[in-house]
Protein backbone atom coordinates (compact mmCIF):
# COMPACT_ATOMS: atom_id res chain seq x y z
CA UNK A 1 -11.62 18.10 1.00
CA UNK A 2 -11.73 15.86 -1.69
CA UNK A 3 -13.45 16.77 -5.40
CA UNK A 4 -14.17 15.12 -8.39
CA UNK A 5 -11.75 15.16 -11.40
CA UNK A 6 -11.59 14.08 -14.59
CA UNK A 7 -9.53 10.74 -15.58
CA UNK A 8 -7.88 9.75 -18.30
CA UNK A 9 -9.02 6.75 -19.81
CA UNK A 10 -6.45 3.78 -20.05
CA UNK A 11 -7.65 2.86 -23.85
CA UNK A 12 -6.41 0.58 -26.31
CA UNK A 13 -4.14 3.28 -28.34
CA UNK A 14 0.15 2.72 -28.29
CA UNK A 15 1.55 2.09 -25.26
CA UNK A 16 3.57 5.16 -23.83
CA UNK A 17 7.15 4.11 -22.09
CA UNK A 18 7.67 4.00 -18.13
CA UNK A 19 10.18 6.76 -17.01
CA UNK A 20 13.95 5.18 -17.35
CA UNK A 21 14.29 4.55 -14.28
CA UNK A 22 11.06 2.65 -12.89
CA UNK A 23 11.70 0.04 -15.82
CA UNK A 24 12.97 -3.33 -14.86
CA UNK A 25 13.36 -5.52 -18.06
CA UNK A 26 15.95 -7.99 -16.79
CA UNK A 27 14.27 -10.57 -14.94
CA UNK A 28 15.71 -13.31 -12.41
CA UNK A 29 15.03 -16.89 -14.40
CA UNK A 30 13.48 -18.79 -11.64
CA UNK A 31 11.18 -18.16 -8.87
CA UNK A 32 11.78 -16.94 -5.66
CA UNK A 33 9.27 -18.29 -3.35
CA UNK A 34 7.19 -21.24 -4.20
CA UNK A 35 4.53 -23.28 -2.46
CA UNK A 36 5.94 -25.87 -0.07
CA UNK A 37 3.92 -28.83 -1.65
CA UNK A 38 3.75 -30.29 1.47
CA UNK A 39 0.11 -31.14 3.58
CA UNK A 40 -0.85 -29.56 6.12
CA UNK A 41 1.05 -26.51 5.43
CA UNK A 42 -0.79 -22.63 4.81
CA UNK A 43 0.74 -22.67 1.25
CA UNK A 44 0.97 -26.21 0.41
CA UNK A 45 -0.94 -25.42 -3.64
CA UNK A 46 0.88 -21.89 -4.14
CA UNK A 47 1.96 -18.55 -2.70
CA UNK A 48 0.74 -15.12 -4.28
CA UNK A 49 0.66 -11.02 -3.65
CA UNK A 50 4.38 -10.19 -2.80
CA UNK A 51 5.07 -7.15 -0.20
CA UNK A 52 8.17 -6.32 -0.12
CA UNK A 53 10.12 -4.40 2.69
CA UNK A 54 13.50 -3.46 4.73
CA UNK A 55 13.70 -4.23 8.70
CA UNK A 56 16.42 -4.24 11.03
CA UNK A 57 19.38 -4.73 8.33
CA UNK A 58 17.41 -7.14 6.14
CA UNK A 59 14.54 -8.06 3.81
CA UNK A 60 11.00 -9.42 4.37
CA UNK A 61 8.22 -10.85 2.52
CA UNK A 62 4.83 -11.51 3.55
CA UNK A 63 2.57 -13.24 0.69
CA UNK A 64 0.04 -15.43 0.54
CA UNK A 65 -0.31 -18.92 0.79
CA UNK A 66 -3.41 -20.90 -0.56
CA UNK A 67 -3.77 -24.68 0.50
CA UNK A 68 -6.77 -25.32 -1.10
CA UNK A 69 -9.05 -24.60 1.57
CA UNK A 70 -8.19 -20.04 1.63
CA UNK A 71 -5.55 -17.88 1.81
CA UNK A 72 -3.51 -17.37 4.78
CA UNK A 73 -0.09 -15.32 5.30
CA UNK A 74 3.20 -16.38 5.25
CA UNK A 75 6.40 -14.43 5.38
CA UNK A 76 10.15 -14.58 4.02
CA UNK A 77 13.91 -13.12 5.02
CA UNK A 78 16.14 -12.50 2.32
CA UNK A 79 19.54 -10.62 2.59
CA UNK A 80 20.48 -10.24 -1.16
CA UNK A 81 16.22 -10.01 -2.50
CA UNK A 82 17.09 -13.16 -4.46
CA UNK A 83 17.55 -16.03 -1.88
CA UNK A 84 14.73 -16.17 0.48
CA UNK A 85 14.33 -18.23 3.44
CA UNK A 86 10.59 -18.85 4.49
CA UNK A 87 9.87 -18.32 8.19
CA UNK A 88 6.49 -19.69 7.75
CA UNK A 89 2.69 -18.99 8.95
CA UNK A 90 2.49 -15.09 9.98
CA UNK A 91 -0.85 -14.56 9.76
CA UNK A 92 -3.53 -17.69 10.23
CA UNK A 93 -7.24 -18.56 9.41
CA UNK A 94 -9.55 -18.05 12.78
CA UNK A 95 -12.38 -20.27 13.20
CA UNK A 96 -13.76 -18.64 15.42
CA UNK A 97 -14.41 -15.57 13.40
CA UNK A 98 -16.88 -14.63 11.17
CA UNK A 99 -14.23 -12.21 8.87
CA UNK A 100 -11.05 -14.74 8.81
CA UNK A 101 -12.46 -17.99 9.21
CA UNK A 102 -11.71 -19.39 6.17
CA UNK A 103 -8.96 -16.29 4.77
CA UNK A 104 -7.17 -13.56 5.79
CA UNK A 105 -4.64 -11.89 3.23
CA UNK A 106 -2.12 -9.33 4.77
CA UNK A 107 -1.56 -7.18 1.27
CA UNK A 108 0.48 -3.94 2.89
CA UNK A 109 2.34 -2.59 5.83
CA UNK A 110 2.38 1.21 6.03
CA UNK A 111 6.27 2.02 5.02
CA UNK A 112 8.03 5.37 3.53
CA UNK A 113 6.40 6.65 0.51
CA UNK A 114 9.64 7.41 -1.90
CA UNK A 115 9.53 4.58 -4.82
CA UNK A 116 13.81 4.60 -4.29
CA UNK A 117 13.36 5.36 -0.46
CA UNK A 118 14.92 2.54 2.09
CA UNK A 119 11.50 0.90 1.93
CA UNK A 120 11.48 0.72 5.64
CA UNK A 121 7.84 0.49 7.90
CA UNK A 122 6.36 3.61 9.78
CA UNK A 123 5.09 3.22 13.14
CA UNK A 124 1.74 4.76 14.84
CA UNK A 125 1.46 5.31 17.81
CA UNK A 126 4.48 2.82 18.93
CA UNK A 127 3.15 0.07 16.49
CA UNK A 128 3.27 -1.25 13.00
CA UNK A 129 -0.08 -0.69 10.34
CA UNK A 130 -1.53 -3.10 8.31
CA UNK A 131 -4.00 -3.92 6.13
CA UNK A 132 -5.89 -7.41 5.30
CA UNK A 133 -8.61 -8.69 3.41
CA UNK A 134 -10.75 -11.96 4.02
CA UNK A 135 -12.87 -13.83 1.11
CA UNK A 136 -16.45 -15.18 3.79
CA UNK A 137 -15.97 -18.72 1.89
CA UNK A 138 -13.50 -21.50 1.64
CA UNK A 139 -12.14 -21.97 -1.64
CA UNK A 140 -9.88 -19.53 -4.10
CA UNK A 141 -11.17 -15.79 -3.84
CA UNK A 142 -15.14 -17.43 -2.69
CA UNK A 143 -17.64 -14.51 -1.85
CA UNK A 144 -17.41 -10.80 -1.80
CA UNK A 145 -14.05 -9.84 0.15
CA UNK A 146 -13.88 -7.18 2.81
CA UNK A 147 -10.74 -5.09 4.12
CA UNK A 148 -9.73 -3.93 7.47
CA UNK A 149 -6.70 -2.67 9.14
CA UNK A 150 -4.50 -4.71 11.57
CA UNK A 151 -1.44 -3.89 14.02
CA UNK A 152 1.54 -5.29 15.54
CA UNK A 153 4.75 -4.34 18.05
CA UNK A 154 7.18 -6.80 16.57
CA UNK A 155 5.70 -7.49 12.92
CA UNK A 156 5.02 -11.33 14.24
CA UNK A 157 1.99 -11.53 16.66
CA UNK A 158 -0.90 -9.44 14.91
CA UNK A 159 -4.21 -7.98 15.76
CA UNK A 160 -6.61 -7.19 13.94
CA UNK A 161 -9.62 -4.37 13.23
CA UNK A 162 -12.97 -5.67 12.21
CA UNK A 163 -13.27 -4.53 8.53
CA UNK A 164 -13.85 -1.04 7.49
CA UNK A 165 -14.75 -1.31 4.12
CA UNK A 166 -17.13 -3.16 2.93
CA UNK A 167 -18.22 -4.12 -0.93
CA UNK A 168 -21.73 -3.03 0.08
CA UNK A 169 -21.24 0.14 0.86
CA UNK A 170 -19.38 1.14 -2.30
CA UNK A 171 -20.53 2.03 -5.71
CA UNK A 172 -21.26 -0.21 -8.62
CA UNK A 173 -18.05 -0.64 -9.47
CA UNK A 174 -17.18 -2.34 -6.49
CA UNK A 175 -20.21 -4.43 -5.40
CA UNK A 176 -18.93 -7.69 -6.52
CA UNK A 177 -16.38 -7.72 -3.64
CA UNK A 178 -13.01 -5.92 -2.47
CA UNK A 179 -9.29 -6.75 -3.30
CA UNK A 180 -5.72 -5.97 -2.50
CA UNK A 181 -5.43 -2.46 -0.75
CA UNK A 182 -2.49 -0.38 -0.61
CA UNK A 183 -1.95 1.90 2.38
CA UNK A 184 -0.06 5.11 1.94
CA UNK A 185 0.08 8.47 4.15
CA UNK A 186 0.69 11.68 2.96
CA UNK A 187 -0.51 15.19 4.21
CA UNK A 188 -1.92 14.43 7.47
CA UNK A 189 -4.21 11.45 5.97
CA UNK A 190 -4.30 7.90 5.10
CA UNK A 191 -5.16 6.64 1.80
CA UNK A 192 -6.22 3.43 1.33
CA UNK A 193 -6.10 1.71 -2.40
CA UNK A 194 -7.60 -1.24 -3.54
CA UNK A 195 -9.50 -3.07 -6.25
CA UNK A 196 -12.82 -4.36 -6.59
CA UNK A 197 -14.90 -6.13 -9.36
CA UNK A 198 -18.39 -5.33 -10.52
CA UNK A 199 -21.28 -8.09 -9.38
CA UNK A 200 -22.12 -10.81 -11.91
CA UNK A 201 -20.30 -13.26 -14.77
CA UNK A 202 -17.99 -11.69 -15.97
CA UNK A 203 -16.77 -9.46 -13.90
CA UNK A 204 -14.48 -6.40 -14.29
CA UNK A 205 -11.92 -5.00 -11.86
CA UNK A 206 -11.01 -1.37 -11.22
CA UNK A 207 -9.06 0.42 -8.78
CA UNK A 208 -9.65 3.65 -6.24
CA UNK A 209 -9.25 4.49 -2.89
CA UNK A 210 -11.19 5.86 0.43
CA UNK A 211 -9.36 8.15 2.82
CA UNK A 212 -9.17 8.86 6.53
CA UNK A 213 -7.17 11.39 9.13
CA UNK A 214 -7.90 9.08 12.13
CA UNK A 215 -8.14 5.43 10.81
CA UNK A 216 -11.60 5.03 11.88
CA UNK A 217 -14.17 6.64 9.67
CA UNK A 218 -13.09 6.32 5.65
CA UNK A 219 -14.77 7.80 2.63
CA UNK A 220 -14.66 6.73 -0.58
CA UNK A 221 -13.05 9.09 -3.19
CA UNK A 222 -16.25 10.21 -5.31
CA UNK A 223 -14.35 10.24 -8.26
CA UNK A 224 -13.36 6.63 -7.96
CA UNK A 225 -12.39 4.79 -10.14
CA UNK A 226 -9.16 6.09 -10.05
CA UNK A 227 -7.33 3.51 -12.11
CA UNK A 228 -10.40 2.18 -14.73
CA UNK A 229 -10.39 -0.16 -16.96
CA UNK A 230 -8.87 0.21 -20.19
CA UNK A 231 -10.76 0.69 -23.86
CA UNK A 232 -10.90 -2.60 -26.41
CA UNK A 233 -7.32 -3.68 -27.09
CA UNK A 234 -6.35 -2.53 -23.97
CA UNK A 235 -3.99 -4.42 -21.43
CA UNK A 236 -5.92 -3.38 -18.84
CA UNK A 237 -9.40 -3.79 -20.62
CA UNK A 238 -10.90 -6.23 -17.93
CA UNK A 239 -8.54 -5.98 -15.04
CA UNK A 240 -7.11 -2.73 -13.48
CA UNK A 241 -5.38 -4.54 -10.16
CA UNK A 242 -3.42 -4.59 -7.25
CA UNK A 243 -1.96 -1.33 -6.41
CA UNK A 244 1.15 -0.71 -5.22
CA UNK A 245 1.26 2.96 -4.76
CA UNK A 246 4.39 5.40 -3.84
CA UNK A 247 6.23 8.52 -4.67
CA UNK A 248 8.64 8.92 -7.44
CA UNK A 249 9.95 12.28 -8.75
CA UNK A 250 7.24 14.53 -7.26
CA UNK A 251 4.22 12.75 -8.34
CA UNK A 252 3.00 9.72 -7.37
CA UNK A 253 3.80 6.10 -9.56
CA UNK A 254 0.89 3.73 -8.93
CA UNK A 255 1.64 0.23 -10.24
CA UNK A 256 -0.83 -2.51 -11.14
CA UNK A 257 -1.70 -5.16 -13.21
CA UNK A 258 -3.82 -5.06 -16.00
CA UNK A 259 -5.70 -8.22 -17.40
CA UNK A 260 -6.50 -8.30 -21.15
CA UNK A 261 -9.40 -9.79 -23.28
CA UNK A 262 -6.95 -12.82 -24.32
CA UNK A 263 -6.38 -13.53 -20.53
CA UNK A 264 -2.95 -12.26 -20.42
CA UNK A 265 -2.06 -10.78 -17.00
CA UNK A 266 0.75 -8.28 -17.09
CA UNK A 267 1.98 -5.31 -14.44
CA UNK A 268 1.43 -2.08 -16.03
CA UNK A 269 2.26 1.69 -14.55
CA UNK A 270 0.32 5.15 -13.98
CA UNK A 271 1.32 8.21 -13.10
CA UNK A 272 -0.45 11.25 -11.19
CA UNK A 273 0.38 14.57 -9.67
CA UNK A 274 -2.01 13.83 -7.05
CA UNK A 275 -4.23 10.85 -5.52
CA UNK A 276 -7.39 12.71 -6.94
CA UNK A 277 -5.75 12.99 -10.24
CA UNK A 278 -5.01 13.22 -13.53
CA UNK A 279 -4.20 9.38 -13.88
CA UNK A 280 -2.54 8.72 -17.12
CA UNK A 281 -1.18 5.46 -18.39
CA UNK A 282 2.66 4.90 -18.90
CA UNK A 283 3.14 1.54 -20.71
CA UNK A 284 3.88 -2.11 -19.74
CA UNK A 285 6.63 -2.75 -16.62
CA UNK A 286 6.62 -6.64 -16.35
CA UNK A 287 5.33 -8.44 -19.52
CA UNK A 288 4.54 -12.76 -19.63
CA UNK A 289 7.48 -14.57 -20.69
CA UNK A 290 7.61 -17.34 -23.35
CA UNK A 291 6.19 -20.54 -23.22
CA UNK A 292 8.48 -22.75 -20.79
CA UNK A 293 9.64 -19.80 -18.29
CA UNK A 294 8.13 -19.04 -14.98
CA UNK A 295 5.51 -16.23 -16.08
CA UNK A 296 4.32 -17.46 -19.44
CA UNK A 297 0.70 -17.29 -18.28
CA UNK A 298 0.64 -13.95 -15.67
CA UNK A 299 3.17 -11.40 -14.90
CA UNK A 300 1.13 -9.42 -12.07
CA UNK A 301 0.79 -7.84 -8.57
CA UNK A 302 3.48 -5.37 -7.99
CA UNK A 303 5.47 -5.22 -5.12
CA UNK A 304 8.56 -2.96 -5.80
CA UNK A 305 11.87 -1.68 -3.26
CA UNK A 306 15.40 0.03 -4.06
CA UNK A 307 18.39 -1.55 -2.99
CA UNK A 308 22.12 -0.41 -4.00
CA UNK A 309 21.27 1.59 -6.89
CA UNK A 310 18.84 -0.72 -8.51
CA UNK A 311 14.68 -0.97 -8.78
CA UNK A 312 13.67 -4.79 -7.34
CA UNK A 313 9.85 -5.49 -8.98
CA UNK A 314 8.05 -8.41 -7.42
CA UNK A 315 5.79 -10.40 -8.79
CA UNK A 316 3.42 -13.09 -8.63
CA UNK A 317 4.57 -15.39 -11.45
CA UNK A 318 2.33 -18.27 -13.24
CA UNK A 319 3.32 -20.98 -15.82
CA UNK A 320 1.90 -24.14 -16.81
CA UNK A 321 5.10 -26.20 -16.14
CA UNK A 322 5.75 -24.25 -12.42
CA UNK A 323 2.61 -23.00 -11.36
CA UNK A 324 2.09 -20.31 -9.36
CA UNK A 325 5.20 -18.42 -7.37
CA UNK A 326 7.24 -15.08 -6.59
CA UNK A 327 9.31 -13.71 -9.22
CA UNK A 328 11.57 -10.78 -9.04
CA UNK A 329 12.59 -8.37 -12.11
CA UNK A 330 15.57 -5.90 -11.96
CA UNK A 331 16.57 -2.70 -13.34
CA UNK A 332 20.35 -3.94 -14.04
CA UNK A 333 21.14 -7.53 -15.31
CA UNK A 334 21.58 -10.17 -12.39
């Protein structure tokens, strides 16, 4: 049974430091996955929203691709998490349907829980859980997004649910539309984050989650948002995004990205002993480069994996001279 606590406010004071070893200050100098730049391809302008996981002996990526007219997915194999070799269209536009005819975004596959964990996917009931969301308009993020959950056997043909949230059916907070979710099970339940953005010019985003023990019927946490936005000065004043949520050390480490009142986007970390709470803030993880490197404009949307002794962080990258692309940051120097 879920209950209403009390949350700490992310506000504008000091920033506290990330525990030693979730900190990944030594960033890889170029980008990892870029848009192919060519026509007719799914991510021909960019590619955005890193998840990153382990499969049969080696690394994937699915992200998104935007060619101008939505988002579609696209996916990556890497053996080393540096050198990635795209495999191409995973998850396409339907025109035929009134949820992904112009977008569908696959954000999260359901994997272990432990932040230094093999980052390997969890099966139910024989297959593989996902989750999507899908903008109802062509262009870059058009319309109020929904979210719904989708399967697969062999993580390359995938169906999917119709949504089963809905921006309507949430609180204020969330009216404007729905974002990245996060899918995480723990306790006999499923726990599905995401952020949303209040209605109207300009908008703000939060984070929180719903919950469900069979898939199929979710309620929102009442105590939502979980993650809010931060006080003036804040780096997460107008943005609290993106959640990549998992366990570290016996409480849980929920990563995001935090947008500020300059417009600088930057992935930020908060810690909890529980999903319903306290959340309190725990400083700045990946922070923009300097003018002329691949993330002078955004450092944001977390996607994070272990791998011999070191913490991989993922992130969507975006500079004026490369545009928008994957980046990875490191605990240990490359």
């Amino acid at each position: 049974m879920l209950t209403r606590r009390t949350f700490l406010s992310l506000s504008g004071a000091a920033l506290a430091e990330p525990p030693a070893d979730l900190r990944t200050p030594f960033k890889f100098p170029r980008l990892v996955v870029t848009g192919s730049n060519r026509p007719g391809t799914f991510d021909r302008n960019s590619v955005d929203c890193p998840f990153v996981f382990r499969h049969e002996g080696r690394f994937y990526m699915t992200y998104v691709g935007f060619d101008g007219e939505g988002y579609q997915t696209g996916w990556a194999v890497s053996s080393n998490l540096t050198e990635w070799k795209p495999l191409g269209l995973l998850i396409g536009r339907d025109p035929n349907s009134p949820v992904t005819r112009y977008n569908v975004a696959l954000t999260w596959i359901l994997r272990d829980n432990d932040v230094f964990g093999a980052g390997t996917l969890k099966r139910v009931g024989g297959r593989f859980l996902g989750v999507y969301h899908a903008y109802p308009k062509p262009g870059y993020e058009e319309g109020p997004a929904v979210i719904g959950l989708c399967w697969s056997r062999d993580l390359r043909r995938w169906e999917l649910d119709p949504p089963c949230l809905r921006a309507e059916d949430g609180a204020a907070w969330e009216q404007g539309g729905l974002y990245k979710a996060c899918l995480v099970e723990h306790a006999g339940a499923y726990y599905l984050f995401y952020n949303a953005k209040t209605r109207g010019q300009p908008w703000r985003e939060q984070t929180g989650f719903a919950t469900s023990k069979d898939l199929k019927r979710w309620v929102r946490f009442p105590g939502n948002p979980v993650i809010p936005n931060g006080g003036p000065g804040a780096p997460d004043e107008i943005f609290a995004s993106d959640p990549c949520v998992l366990r570290h050390r016996g409480r849980w480490a929920l990563f995001y990205y935090g947008l500020d009142k300059r417009g600088v986007a930057r992935d930020l970390l908060a810690l909890a002993p529980a999903f319903e709470g306290p959340v309190t803030k725990a400083g700045v993880l990946i922070d923009v480069g300097p003018k002329g490197s691949i993330d002078s404009r955004y450092a944001h949307k977390p996607s994070v994996i272990a791998h011999q002794g070191a913490l991989y962080h993922f992130y969507c990258a975006v500079s004026e001279e490369f545009g928008r692309g994957i980046g990875v940051a490191r605990s240990r120097p490359f």
